[in-house]
Protein backbone atom coordinates (compact mmCIF):
# COMPACT_ATOMS: atom_id res chain seq x y z
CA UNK A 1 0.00 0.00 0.00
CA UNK A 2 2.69 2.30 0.45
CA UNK A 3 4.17 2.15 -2.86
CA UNK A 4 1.98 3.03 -4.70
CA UNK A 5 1.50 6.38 -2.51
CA UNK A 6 5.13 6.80 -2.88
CA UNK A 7 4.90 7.34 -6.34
CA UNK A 8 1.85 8.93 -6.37
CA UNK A 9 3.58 11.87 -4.38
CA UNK A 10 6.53 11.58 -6.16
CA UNK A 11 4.75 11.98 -9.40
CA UNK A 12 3.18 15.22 -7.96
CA UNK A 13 6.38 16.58 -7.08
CA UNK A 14 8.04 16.62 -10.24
CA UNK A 15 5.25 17.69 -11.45
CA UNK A 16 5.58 20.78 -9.17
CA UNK A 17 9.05 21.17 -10.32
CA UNK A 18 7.46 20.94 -13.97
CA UNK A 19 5.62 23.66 -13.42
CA UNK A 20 8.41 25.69 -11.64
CA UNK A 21 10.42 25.67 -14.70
CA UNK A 22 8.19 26.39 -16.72
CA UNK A 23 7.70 29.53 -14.78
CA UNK A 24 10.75 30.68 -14.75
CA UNK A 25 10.98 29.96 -18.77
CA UNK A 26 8.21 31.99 -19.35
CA UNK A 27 9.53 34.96 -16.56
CA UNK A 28 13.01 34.68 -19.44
CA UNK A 29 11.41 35.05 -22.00
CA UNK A 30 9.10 37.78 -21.34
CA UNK A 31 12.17 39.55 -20.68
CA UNK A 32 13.85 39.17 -23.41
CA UNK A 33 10.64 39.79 -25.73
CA UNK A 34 10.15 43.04 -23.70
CA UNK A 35 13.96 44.50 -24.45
CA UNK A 36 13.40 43.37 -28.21
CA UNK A 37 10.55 45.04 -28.35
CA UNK A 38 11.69 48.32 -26.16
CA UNK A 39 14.40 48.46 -28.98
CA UNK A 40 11.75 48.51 -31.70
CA UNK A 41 11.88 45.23 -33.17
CA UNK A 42 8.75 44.02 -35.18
CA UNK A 43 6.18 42.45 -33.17
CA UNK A 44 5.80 39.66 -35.45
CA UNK A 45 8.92 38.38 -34.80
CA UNK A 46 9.08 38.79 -31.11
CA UNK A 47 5.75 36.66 -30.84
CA UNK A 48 7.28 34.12 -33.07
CA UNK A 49 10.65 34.16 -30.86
CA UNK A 50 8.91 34.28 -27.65
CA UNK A 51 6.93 31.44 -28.75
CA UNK A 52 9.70 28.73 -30.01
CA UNK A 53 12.02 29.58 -26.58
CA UNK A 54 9.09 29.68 -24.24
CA UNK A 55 7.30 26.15 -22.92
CA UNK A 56 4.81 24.22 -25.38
CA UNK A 57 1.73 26.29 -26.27
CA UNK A 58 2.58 29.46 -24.65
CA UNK A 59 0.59 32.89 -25.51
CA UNK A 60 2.57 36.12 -26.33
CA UNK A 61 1.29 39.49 -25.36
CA UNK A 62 2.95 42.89 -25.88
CA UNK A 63 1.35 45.92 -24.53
CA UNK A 64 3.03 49.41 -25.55
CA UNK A 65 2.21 51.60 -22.59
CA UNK A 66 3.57 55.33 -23.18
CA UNK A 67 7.59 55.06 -22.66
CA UNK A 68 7.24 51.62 -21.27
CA UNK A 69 6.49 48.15 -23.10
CA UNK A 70 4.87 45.22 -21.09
CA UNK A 71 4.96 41.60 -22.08
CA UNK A 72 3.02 38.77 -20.99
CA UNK A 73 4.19 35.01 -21.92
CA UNK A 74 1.91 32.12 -20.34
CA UNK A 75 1.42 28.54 -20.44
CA UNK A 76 -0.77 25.62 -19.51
CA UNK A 77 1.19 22.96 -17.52
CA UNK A 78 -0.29 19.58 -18.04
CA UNK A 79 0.76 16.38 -15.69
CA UNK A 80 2.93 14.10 -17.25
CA UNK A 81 4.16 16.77 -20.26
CA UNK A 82 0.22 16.26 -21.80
CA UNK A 83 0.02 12.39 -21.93
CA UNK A 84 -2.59 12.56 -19.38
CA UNK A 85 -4.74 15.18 -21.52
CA UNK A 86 -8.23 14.44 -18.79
CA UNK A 87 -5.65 15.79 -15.88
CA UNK A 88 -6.51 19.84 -15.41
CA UNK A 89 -3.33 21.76 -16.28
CA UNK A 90 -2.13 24.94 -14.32
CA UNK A 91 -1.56 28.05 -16.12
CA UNK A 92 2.10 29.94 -15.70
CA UNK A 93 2.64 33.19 -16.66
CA UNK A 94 5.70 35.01 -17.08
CA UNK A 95 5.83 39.30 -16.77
CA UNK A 96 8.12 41.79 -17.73
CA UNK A 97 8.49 45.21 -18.58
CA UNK A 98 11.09 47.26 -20.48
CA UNK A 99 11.41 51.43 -21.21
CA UNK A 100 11.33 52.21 -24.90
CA UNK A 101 14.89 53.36 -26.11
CA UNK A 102 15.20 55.61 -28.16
CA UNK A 103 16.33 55.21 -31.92
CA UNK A 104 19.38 56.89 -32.84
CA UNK A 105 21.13 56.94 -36.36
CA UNK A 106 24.49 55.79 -35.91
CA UNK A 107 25.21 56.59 -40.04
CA UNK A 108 28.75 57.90 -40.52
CA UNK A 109 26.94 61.15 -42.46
CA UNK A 110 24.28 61.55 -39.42
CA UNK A 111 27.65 61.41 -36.83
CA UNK A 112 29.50 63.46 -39.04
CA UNK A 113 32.49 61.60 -39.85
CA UNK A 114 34.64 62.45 -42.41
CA UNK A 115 35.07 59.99 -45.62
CA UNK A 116 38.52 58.28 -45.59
CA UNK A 117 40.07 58.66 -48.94
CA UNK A 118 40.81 55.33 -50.44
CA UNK A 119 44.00 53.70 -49.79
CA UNK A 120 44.68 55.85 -46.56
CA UNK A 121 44.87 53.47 -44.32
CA UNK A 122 47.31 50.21 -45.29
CA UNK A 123 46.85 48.21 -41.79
CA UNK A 124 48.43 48.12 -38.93
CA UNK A 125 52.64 48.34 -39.20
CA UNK A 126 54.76 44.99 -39.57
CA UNK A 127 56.47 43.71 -36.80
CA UNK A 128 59.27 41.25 -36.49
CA UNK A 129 59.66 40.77 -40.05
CA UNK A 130 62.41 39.89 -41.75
């Protein structure tokens, strides 16, 4: 009789741990989709991101809000990694929120560089030949 408690509470636990890490993996990647998306990125392409690194089945949302952008990443945890589809699974949601940085253009006529004339630079001097 006490076996099969034994693994009936063992089978719960690493379930809990299951759904512990899947926490967690959606908590990562929300942050990650929110500084993608605080640097402008396309949506699109965060969702589809978010959605390959976070756990099986997981929801993206991104919510501009003003200077900020929040992200919301969530899952359903089922026992056994879905075999047992009748078992209820628990929902784990990951937050995060980023500010919006600001774009700046980094082109050498925007910073005001000067253009090198061609051949002007040869590399850096030889040493120890010969």
């Amino acid at each position: 009789m006490a076996l099969p408690v034994l693994v009936l509470v063992l089978c719960g636990a690493l379930w809990a741990v299951g759904c512990v890490a899947a926490q967690l993996r959606c908590t990562d990647v929300a942050g990650a989709a929110a500084r993608a998306a605080a640097r402008g990125e396309p949506a699109a392409e965060i969702i589809r991101r978010a959605r390959t690194a976070g756990p099986a089945g997981a929801t993206v949302t991104i919510e501009p809000n003003g200077s900020r952008v929040s992200v919301q990443v969530s899952a359903v945890v089922r026992p056994f990694g879905g075999l047992a589809t009748r078992l209820a699974g628990i929902r784990v949601t990951g937050q995060a929120a980023a500010a919006v940085e600001e774009v700046i253009d980094s082109s050498p006529a925007a910073m005001g560089a000067a253009s090198v004339p061609s051949g002007a630079y040869d590399g850096p001097p030889a040493i120890g030949r010969g």
